[in-house]
C-alpha atoms as a PDB file:
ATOM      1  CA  UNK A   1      -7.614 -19.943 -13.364  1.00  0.00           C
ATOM      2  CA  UNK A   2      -4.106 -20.788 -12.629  1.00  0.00           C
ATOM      3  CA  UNK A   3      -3.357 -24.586 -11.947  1.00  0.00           C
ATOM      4  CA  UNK A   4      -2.277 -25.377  -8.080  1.00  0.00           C
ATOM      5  CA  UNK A   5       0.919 -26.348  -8.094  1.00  0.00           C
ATOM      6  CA  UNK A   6       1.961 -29.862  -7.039  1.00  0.00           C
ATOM      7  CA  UNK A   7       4.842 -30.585  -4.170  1.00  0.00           C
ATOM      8  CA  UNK A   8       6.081 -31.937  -7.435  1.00  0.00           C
ATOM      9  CA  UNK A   9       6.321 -28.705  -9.713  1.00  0.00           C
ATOM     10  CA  UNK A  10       7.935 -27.076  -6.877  1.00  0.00           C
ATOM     11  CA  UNK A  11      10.825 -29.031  -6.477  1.00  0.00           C
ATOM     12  CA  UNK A  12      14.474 -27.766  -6.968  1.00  0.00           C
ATOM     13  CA  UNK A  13      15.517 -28.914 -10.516  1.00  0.00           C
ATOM     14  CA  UNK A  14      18.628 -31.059  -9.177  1.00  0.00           C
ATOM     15  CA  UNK A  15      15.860 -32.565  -7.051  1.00  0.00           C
ATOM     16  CA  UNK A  16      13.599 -32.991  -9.234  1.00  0.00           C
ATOM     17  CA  UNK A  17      15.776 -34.720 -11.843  1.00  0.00           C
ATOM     18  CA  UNK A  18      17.484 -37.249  -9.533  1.00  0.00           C
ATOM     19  CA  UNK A  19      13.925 -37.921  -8.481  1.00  0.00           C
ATOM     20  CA  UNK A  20      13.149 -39.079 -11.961  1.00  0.00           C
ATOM     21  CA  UNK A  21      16.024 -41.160 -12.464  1.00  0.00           C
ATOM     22  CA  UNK A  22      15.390 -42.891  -9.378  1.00  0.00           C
ATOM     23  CA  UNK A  23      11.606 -43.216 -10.670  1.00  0.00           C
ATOM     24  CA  UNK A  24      13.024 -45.216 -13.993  1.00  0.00           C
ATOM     25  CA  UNK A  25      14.706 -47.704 -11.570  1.00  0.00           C
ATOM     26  CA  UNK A  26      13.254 -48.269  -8.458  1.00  0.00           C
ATOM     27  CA  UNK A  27       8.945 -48.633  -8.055  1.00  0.00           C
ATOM     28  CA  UNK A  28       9.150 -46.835  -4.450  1.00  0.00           C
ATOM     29  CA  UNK A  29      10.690 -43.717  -5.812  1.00  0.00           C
ATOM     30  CA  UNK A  30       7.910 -43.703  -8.437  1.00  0.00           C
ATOM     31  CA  UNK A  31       5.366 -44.136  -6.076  1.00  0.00           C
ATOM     32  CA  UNK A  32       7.083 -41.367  -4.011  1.00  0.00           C
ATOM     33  CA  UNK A  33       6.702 -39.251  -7.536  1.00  0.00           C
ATOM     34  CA  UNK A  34       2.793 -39.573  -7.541  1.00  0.00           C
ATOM     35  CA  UNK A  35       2.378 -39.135  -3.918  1.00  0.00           C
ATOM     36  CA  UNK A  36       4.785 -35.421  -4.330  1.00  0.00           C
ATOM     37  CA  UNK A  37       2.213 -35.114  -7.464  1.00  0.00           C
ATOM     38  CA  UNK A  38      -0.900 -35.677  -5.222  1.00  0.00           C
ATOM     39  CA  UNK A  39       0.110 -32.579  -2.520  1.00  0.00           C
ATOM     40  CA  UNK A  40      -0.171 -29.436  -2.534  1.00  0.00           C
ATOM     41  CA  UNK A  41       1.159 -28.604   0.670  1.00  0.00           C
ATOM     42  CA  UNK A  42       4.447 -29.545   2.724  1.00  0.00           C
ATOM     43  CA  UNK A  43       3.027 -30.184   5.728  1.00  0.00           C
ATOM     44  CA  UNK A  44       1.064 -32.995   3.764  1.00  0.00           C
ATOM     45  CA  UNK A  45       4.087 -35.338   4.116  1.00  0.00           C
ATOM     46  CA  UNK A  46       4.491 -37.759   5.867  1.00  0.00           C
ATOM     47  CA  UNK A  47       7.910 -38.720   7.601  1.00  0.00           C
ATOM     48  CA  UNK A  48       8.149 -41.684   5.502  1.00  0.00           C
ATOM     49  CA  UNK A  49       8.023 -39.479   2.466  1.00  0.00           C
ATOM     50  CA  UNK A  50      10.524 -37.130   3.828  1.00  0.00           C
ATOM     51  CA  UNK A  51      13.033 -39.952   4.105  1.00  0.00           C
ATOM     52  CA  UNK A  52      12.354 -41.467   0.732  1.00  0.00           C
ATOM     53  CA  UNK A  53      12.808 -37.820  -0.667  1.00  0.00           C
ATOM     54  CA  UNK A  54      16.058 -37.495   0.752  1.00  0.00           C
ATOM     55  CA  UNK A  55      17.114 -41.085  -0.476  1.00  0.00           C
ATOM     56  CA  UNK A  56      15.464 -40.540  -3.986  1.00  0.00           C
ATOM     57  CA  UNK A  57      16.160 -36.691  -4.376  1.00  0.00           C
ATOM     58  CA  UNK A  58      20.097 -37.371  -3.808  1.00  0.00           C
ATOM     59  CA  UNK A  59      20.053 -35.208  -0.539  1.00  0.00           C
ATOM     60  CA  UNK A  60      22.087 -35.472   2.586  1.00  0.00           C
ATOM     61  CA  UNK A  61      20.399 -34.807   5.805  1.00  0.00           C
ATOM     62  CA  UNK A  62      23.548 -33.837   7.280  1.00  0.00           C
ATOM     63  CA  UNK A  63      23.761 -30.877   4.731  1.00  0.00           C
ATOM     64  CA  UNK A  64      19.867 -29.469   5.434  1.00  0.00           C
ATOM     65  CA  UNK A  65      18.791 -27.131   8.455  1.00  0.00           C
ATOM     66  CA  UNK A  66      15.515 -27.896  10.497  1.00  0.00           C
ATOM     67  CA  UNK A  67      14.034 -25.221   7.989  1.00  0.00           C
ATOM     68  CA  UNK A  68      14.489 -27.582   5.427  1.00  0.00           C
ATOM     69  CA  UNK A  69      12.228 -30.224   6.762  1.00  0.00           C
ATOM     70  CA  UNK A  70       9.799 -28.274   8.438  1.00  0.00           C
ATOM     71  CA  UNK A  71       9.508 -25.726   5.270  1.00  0.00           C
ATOM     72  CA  UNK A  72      11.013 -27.554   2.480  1.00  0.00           C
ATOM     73  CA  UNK A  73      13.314 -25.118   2.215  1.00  0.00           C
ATOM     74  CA  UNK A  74      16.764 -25.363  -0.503  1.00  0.00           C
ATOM     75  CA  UNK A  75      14.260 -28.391  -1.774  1.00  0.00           C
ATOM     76  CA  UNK A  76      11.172 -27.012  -3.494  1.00  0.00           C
ATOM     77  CA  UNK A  77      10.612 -23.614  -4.600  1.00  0.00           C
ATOM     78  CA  UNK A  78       8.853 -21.130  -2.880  1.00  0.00           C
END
């Protein structure tokens, strides 16, 4: 059986890897790493995560649609 992926594994790979940077500096964004590791699901996160993602992940708000935050869209992979 195929392992579920994670919020995590599904991330873009720009997204992902300024996410991991972040994680080497700054306890929050690592925290934010294990919680993205923890879900499943998009709808699992919380507006607080949302924002650190955007912070974290090196995304502008300005530059995503409403898609984007109610679907994740152009940040994981679907």
């Amino acid at each position: 059986m195929a392992k579920t992926k994670t919020i995590y594994d599904k991330l873009q790979p720009e997204v992902k890897s300024a996410l991991q940077g972040s994680a080497r500096k700054y306890d929050s964004a690592k925290r934010l790493k294990y919680t993205l590791m923890s879900k499943t699901m998009w709808y699992e996160l919380t507006i607080d995560d949302m924002r650190e993602l955007l912070s974290y992940g090196n995304l502008n708000s300005w530059e995503l649609d409403s898609y984007s935050f109610m679907y994740g869209d152009n940040i994981i992979k679907k």
